[in-house]
N, C-alpha and C. Protein backbone atom coordinates (compact mmCIF):
# COMPACT_ATOMS: atom_id res chain seq x y z
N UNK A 1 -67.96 -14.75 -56.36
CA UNK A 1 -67.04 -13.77 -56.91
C UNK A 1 -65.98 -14.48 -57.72
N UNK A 2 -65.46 -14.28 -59.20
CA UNK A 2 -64.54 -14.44 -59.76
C UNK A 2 -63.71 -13.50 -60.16
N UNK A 3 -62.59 -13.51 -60.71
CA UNK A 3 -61.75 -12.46 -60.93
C UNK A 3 -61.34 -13.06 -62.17
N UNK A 4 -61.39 -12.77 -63.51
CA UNK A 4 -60.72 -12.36 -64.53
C UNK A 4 -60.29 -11.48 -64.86
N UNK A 5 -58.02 -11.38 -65.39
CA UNK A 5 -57.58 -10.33 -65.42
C UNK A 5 -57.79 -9.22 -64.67
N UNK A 6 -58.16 -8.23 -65.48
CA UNK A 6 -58.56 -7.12 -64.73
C UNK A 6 -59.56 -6.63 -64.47
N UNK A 7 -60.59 -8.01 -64.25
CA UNK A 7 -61.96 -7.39 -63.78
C UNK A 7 -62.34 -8.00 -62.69
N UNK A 8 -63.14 -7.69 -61.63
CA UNK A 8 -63.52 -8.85 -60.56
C UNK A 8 -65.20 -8.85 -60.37
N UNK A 9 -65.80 -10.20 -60.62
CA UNK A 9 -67.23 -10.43 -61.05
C UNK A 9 -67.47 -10.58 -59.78
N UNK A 10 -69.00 -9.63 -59.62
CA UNK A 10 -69.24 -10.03 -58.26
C UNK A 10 -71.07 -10.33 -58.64
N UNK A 11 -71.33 -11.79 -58.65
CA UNK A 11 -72.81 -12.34 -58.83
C UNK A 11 -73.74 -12.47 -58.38
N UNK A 12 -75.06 -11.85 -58.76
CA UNK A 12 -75.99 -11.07 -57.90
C UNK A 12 -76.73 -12.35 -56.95
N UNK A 13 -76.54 -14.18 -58.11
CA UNK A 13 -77.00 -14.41 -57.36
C UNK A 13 -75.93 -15.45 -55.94
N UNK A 14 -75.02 -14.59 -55.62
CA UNK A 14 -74.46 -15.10 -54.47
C UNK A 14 -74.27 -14.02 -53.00
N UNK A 15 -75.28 -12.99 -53.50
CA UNK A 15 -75.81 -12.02 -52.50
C UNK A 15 -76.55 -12.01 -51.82
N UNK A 16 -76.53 -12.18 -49.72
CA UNK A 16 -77.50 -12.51 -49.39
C UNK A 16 -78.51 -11.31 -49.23
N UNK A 17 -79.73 -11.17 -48.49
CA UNK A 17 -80.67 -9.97 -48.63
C UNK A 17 -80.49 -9.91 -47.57
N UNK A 18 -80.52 -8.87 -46.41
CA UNK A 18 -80.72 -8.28 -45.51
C UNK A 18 -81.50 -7.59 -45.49
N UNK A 19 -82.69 -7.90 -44.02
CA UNK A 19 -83.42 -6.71 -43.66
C UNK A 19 -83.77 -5.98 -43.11
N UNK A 20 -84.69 -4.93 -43.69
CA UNK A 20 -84.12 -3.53 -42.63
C UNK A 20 -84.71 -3.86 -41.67
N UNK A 21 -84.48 -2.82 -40.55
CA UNK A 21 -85.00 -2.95 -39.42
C UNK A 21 -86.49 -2.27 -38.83
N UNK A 22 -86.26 -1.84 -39.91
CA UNK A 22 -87.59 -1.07 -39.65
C UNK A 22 -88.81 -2.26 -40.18
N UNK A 23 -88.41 -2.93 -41.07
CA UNK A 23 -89.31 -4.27 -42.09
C UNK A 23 -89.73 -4.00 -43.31
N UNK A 24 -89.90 -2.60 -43.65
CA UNK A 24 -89.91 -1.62 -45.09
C UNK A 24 -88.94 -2.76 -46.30
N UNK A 25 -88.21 -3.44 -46.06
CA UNK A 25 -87.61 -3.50 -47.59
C UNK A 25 -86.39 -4.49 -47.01
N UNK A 26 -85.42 -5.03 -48.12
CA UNK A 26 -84.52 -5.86 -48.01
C UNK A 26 -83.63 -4.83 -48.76
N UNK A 27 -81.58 -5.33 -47.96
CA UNK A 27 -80.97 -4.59 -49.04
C UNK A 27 -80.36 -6.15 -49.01
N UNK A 28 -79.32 -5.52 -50.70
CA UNK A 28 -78.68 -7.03 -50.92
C UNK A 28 -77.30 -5.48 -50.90
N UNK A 29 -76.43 -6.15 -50.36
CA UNK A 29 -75.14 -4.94 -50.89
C UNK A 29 -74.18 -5.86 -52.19
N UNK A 30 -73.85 -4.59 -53.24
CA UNK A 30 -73.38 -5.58 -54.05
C UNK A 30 -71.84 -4.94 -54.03
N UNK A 31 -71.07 -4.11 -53.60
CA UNK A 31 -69.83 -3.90 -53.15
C UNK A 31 -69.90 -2.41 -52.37
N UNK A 32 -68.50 -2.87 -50.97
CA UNK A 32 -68.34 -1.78 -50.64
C UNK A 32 -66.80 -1.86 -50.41
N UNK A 33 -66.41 -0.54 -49.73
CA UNK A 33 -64.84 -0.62 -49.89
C UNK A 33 -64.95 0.77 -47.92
N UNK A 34 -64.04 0.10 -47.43
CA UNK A 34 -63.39 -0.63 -47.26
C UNK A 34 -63.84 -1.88 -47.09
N UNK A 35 -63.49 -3.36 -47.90
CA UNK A 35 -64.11 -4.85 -47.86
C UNK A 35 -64.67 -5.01 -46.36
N UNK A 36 -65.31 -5.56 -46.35
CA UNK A 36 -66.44 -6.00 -44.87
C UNK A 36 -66.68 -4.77 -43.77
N UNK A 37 -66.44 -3.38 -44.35
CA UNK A 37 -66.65 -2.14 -43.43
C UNK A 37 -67.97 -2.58 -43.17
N UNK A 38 -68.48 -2.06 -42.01
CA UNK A 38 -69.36 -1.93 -41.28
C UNK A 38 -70.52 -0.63 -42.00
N UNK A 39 -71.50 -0.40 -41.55
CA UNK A 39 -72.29 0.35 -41.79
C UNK A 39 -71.91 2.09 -41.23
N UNK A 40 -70.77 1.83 -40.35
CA UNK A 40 -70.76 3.12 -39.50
C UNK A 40 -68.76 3.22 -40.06
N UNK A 41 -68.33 2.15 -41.31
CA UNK A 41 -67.18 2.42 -41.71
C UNK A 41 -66.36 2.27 -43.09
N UNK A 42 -67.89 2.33 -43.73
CA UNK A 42 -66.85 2.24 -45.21
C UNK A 42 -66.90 3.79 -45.56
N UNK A 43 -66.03 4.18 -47.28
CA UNK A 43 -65.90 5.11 -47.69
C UNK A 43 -66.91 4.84 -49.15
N UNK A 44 -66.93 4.00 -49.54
CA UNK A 44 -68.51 4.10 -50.40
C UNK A 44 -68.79 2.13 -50.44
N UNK A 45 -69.89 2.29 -50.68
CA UNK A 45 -70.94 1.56 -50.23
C UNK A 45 -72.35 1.45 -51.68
N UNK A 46 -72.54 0.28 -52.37
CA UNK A 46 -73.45 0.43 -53.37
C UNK A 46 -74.18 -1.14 -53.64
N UNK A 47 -75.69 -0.95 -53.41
CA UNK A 47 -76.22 -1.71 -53.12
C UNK A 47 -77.70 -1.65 -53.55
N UNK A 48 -78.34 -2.88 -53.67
CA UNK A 48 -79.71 -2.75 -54.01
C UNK A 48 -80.75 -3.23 -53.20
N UNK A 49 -81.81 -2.58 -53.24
CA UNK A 49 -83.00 -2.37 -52.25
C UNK A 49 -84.51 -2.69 -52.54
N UNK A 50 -85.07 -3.88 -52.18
CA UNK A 50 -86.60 -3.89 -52.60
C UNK A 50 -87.17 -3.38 -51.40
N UNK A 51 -87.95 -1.91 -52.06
CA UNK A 51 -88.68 -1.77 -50.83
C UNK A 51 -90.10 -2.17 -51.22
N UNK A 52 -90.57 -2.68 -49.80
CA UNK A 52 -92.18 -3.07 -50.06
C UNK A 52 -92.92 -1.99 -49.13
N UNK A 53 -92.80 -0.86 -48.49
CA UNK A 53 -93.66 -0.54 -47.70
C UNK A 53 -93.25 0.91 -47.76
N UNK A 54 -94.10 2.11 -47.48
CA UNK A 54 -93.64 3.87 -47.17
C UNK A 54 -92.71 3.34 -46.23
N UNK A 55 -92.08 4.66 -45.84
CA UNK A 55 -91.69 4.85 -44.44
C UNK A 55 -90.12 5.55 -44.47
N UNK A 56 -89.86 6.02 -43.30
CA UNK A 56 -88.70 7.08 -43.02
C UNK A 56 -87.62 6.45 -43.92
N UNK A 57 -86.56 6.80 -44.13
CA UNK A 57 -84.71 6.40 -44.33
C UNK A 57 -84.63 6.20 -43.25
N UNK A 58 -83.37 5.49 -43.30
CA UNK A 58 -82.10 5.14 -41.98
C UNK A 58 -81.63 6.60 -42.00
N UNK A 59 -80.96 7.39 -41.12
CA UNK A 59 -80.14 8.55 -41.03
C UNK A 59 -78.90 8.07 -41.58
N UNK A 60 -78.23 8.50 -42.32
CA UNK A 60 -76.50 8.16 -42.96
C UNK A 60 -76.08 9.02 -42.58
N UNK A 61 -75.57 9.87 -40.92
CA UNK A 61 -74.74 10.92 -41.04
C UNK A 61 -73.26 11.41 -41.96
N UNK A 62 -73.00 11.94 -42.32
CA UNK A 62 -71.66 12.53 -42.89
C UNK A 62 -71.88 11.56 -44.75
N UNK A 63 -72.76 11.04 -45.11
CA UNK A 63 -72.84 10.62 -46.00
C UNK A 63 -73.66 11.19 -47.11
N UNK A 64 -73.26 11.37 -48.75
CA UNK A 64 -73.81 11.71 -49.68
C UNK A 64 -74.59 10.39 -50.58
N UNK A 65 -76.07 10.38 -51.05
CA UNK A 65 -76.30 8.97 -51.53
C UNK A 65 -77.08 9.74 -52.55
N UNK A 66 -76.70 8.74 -53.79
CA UNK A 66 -77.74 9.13 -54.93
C UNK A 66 -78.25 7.22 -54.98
N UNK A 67 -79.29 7.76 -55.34
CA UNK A 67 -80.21 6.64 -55.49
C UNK A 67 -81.35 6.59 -56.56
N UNK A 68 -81.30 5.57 -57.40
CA UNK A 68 -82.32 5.36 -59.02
C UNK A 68 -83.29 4.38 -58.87
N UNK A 69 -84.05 4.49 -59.49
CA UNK A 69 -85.27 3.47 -59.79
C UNK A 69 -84.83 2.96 -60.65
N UNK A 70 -84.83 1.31 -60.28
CA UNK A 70 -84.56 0.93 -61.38
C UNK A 70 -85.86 -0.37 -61.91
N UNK A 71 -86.77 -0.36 -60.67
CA UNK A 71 -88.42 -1.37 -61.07
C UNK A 71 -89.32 -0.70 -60.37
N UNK A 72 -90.63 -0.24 -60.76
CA UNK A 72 -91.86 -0.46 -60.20
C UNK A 72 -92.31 1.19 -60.60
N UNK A 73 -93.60 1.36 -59.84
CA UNK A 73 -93.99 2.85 -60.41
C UNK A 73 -93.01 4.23 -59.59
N UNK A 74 -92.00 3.89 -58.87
CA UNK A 74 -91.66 4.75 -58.24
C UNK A 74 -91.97 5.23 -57.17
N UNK A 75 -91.17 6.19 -56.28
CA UNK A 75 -91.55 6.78 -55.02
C UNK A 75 -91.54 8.01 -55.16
N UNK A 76 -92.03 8.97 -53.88
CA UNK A 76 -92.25 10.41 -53.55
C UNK A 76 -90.96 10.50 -52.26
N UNK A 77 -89.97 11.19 -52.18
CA UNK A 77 -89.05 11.16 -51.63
C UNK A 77 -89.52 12.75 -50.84
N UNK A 78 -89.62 12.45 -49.28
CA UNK A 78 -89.37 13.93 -48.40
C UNK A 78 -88.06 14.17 -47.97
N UNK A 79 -87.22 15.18 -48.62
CA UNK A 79 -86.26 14.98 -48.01
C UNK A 79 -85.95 16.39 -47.45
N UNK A 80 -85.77 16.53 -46.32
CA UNK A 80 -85.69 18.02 -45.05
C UNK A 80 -87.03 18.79 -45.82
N UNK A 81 -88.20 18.42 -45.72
CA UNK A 81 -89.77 18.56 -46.27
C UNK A 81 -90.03 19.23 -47.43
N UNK A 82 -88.82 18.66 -48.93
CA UNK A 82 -89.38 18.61 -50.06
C UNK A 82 -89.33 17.44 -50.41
N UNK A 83 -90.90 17.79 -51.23
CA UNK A 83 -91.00 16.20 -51.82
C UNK A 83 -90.16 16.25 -53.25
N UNK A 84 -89.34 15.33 -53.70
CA UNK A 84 -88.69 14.67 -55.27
C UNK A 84 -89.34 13.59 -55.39
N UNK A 85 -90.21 13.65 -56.88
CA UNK A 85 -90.32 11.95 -57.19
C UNK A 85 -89.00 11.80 -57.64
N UNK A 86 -89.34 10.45 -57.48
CA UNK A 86 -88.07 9.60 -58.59
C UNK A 86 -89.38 8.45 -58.70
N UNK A 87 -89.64 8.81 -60.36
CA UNK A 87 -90.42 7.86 -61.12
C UNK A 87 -89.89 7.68 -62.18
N UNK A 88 -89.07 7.76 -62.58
CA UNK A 88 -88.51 7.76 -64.16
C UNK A 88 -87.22 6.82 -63.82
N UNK A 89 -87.61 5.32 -64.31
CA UNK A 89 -86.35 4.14 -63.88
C UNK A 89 -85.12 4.91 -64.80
N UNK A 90 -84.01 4.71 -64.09
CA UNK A 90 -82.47 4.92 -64.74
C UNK A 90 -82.30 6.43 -64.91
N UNK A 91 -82.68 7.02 -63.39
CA UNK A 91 -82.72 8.81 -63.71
C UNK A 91 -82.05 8.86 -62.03
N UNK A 92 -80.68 8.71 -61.66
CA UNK A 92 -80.13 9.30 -60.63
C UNK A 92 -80.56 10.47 -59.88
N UNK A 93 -80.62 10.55 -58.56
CA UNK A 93 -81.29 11.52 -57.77
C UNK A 93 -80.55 11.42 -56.18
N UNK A 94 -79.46 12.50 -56.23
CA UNK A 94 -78.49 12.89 -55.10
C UNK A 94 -79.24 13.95 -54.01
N UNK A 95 -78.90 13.37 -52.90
CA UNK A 95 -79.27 13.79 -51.73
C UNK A 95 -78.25 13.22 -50.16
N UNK A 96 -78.40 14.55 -49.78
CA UNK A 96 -77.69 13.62 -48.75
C UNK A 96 -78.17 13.05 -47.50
N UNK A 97 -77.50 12.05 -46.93
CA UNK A 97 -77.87 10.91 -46.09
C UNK A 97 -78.60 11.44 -44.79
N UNK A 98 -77.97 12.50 -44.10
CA UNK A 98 -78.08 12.78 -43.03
C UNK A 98 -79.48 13.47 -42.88
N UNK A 99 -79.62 13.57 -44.28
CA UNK A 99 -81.47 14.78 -44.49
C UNK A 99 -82.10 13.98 -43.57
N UNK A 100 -83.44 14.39 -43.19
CA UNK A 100 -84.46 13.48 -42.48
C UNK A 100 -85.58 13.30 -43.85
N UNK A 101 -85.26 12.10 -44.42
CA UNK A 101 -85.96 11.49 -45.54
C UNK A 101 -87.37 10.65 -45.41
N UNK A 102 -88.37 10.92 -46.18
CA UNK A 102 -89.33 9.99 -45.73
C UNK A 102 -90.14 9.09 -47.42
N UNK A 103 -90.24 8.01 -47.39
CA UNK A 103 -90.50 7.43 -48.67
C UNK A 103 -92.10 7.11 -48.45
N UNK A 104 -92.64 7.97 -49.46
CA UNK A 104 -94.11 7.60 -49.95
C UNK A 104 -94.29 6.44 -51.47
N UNK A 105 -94.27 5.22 -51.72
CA UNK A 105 -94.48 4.68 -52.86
C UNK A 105 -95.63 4.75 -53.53
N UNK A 106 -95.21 5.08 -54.95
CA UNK A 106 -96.12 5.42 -56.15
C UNK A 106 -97.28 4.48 -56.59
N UNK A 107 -97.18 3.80 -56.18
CA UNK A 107 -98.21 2.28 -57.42
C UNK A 107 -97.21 1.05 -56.43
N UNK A 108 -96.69 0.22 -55.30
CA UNK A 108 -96.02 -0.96 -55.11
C UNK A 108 -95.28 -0.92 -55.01
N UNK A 109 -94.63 -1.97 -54.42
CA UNK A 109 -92.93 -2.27 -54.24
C UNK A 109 -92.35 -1.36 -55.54
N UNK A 110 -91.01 -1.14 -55.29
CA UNK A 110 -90.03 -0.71 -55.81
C UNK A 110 -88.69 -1.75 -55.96
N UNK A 111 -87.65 -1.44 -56.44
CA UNK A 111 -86.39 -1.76 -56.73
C UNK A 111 -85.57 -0.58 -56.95
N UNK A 112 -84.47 -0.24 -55.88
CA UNK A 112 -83.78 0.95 -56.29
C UNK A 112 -82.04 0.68 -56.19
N UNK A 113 -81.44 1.26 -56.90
CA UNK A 113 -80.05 1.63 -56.97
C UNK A 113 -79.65 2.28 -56.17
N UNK A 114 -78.81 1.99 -55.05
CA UNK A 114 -78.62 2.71 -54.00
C UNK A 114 -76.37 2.99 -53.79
N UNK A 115 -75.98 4.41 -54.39
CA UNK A 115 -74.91 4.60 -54.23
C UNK A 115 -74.24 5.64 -53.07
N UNK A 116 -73.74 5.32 -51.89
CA UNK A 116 -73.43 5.79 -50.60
C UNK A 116 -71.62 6.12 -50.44
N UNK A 117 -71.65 7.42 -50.66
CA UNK A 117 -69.88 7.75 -50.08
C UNK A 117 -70.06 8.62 -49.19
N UNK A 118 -68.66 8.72 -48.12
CA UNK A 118 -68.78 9.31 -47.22
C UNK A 118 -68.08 10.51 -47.19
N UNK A 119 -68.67 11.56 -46.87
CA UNK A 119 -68.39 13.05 -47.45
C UNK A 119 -66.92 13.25 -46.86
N UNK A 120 -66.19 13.95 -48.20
CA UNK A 120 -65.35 14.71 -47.71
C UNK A 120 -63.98 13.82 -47.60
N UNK A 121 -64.63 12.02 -47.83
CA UNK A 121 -62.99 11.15 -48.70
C UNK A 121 -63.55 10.69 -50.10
N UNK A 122 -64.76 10.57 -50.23
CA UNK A 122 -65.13 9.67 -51.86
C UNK A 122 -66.08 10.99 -52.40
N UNK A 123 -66.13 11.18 -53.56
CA UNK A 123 -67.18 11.45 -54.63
C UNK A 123 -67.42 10.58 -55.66
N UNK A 124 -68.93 9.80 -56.33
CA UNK A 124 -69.44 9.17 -56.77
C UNK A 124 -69.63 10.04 -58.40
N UNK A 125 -69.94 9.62 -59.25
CA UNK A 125 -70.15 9.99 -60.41
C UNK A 125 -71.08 8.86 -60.63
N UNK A 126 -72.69 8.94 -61.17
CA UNK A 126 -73.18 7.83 -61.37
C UNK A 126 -73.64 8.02 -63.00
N UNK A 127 -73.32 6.75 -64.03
CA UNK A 127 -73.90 7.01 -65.29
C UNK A 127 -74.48 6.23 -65.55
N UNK A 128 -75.76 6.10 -66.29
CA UNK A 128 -76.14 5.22 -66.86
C UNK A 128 -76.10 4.67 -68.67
N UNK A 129 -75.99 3.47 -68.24
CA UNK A 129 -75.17 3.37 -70.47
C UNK A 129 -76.51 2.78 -70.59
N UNK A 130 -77.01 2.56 -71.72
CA UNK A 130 -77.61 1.60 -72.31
C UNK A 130 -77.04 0.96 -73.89
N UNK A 131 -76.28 2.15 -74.32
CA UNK A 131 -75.68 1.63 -75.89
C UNK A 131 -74.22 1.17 -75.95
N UNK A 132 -73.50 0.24 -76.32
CA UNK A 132 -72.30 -0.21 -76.77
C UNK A 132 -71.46 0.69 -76.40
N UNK A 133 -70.15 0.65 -76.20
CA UNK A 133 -68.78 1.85 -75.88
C UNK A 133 -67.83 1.69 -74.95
N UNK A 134 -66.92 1.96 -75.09
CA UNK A 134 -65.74 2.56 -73.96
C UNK A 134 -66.52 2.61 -72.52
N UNK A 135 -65.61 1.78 -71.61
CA UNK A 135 -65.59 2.29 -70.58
C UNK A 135 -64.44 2.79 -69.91
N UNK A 136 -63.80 4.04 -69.54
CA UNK A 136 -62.29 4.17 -69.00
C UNK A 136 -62.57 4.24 -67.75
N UNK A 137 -61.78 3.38 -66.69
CA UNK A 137 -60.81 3.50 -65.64
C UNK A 137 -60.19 4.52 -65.50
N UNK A 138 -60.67 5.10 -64.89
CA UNK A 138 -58.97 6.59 -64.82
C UNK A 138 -58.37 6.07 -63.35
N UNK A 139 -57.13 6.48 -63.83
CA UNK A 139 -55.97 6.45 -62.59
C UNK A 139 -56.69 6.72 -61.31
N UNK A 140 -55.80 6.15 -60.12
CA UNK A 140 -56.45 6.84 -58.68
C UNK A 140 -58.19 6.64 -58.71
N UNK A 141 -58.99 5.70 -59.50
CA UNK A 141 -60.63 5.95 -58.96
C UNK A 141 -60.35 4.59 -59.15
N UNK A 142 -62.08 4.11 -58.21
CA UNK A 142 -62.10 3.06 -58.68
C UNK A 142 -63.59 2.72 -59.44
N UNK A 143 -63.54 1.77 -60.15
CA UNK A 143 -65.21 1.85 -61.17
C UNK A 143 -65.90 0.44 -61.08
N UNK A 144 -66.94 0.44 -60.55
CA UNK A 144 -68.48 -0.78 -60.71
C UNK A 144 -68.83 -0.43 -61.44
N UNK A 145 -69.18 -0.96 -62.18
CA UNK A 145 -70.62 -1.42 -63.10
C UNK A 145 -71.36 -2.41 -62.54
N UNK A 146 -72.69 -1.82 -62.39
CA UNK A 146 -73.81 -3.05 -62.41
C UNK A 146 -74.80 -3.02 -63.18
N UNK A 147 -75.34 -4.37 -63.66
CA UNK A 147 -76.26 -4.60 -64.94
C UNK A 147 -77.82 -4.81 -64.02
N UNK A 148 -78.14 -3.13 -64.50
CA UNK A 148 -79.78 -3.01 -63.63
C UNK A 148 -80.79 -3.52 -64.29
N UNK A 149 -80.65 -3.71 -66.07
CA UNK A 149 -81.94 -4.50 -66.71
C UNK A 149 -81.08 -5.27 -67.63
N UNK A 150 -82.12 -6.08 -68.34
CA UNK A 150 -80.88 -6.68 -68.84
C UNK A 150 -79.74 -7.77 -69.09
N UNK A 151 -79.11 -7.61 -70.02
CA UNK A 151 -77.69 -8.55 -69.80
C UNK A 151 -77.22 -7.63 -70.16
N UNK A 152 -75.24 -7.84 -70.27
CA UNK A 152 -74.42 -6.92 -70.49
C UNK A 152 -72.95 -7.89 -70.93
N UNK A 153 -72.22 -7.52 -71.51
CA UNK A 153 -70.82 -7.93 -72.00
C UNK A 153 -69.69 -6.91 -71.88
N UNK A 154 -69.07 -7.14 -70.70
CA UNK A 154 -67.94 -6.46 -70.71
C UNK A 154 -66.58 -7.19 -71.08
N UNK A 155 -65.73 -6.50 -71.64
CA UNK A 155 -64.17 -7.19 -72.35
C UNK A 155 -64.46 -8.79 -72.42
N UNK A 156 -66.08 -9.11 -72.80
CA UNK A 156 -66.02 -10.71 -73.04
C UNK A 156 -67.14 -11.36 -72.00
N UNK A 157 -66.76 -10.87 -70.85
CA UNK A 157 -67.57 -11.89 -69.76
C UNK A 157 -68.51 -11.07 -69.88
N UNK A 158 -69.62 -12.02 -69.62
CA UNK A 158 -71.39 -11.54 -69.38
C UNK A 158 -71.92 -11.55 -68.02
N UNK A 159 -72.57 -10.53 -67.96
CA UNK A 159 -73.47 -9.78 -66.48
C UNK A 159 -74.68 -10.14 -67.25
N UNK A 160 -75.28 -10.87 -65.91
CA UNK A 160 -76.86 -11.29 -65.92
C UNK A 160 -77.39 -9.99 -65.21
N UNK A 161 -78.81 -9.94 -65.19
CA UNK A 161 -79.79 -8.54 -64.23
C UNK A 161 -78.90 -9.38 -62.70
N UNK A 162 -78.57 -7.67 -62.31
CA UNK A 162 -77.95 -7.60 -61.04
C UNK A 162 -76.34 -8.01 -60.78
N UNK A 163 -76.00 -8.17 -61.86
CA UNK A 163 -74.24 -8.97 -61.46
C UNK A 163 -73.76 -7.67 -61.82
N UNK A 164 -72.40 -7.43 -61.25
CA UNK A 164 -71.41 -6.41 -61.35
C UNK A 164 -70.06 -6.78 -61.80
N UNK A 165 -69.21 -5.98 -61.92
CA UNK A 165 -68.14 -6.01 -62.36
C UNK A 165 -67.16 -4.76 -61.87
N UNK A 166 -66.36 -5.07 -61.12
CA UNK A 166 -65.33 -4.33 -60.34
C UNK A 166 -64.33 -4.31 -60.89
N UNK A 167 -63.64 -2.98 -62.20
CA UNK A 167 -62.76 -2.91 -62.53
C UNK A 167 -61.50 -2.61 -61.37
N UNK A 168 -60.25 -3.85 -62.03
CA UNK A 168 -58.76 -3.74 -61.34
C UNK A 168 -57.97 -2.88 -61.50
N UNK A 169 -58.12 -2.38 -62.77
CA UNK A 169 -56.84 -1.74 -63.34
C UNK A 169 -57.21 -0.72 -64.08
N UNK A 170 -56.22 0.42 -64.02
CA UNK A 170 -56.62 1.83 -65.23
C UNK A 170 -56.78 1.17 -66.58
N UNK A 171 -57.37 1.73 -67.05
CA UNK A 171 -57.30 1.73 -68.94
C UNK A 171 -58.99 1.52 -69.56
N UNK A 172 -58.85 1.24 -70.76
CA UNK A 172 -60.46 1.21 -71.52
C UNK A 172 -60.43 -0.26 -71.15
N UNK A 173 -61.95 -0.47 -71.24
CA UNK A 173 -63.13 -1.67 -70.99
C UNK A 173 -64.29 -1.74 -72.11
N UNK A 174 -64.47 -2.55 -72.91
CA UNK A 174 -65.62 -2.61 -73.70
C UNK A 174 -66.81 -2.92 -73.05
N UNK A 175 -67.76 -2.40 -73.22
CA UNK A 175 -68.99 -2.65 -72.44
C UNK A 175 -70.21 -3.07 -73.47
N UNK A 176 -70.68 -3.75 -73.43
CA UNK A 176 -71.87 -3.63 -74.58
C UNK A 176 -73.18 -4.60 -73.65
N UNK A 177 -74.06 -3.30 -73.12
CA UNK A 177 -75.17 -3.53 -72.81
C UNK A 177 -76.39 -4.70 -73.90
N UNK A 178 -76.56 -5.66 -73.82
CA UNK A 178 -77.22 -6.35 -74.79
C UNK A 178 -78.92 -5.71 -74.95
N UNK A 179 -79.65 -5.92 -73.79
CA UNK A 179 -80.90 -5.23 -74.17
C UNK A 179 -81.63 -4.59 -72.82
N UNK A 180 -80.64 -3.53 -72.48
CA UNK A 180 -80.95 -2.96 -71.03
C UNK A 180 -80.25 -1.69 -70.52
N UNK A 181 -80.15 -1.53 -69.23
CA UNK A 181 -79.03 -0.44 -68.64
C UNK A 181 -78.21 -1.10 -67.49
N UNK A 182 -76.95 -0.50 -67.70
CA UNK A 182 -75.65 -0.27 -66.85
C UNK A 182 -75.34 0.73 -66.41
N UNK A 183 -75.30 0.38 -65.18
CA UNK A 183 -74.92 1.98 -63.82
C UNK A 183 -73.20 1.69 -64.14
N UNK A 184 -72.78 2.55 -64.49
CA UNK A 184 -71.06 2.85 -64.67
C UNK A 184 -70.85 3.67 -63.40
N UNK A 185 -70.25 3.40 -62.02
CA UNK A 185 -69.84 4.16 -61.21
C UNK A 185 -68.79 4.29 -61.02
N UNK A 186 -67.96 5.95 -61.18
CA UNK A 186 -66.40 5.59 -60.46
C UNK A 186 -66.46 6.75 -59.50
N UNK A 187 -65.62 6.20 -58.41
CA UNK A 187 -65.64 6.67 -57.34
C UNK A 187 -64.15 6.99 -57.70
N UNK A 188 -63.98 8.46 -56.83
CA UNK A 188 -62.88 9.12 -56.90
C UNK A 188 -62.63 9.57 -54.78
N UNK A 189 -61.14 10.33 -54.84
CA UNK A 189 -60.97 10.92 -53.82
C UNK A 189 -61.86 12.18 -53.93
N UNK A 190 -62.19 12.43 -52.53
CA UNK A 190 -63.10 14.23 -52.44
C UNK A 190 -61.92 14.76 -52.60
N UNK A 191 -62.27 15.92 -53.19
CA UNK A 191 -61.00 17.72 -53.19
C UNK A 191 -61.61 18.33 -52.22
């Protein structure tokens, strides 16, 4: 992790993998807040996931998660017994945690974008950029970016595939995706 000005780099490759318990997949977490919360205590939580195998979700009670493809042919998602694909990499797909979820994979391992707040203090907004532009900070939120394909240049410093960038401070951010996509997330208070 480095911190320039008002940005704080967090590098994908100084993330260790954790795995699940079930043996389905590894997550790497690439920030959560509150810093070192537990699984049963942050207020959002965003992280990436190779899964190699079908099989159920973890239960996330009281939690809302959208989650993207961002490698492989995709999955068949059951969630409270409808199926959603999510086959189309860099296409967000909200659901919440507590559903009883079950993952069928399309064609192989996967790679997914995984964004987790906990209902009722955070709401998530997830975008994906791929072209040059503004990024604003608004007051009171706070905003990740992570570089899901790709490289990326924000206000100067460069994101390799998987590095993030944790804006400090309100105001605009130049972003310029070089030849890929960027998840722009800002997390706000729930109303």
């Amino acid at each position: 992790m480095t911190t320039s000005g008002r940005i704080q780099v967090l590098r994908a490759t100084e993330r260790p993998a954790t795995a699940w318990l079930n043996g389905g997949g590894v997550t790497r977490e690439v920030a959560g807040f509150p810093a070192g919360a537990g699984l049963d205590g942050f207020d959002w939580r965003v992280s990436l996931a190779d899964v190699a195998s079908a099989g159920p979700f973890s239960p996330f009670p009281g939690i809302d998660r959208v989650i993207t493809l961002v490698e492989g042919a995709g999955m068949a998602l059951t969630v409270d017994g409808t199926e959603q694909l999510v086959d189309a990499p860099f296409r967000p797909f909200a659901f919440p945690g507590d559903a009883t979820t079950d993952c069928r994979l399309l064609g192989g391992p996967v790679v997914d974008f995984n964004v987790m707040t906990r209902r009722g203090r955070v709401e998530a907004a997830v975008d994906l950029v791929s072209a040059p532009g503004p990024v604003e900070a608004p007051p009171a939120a706070t905003v990740l970016l992570v570089c899901l394909s790709g490289s990326a240049s924000l206000d100067g410093i460069e994101l390799a595939r998987f590095d993030a960038a944790l804006l400090t401070a309100a105001g605009p951010y130049e972003l310029r995706p070089a030849d890929g996509t960027t998840a722009v997330v800002t997390f706000r208070p729930a109303h």
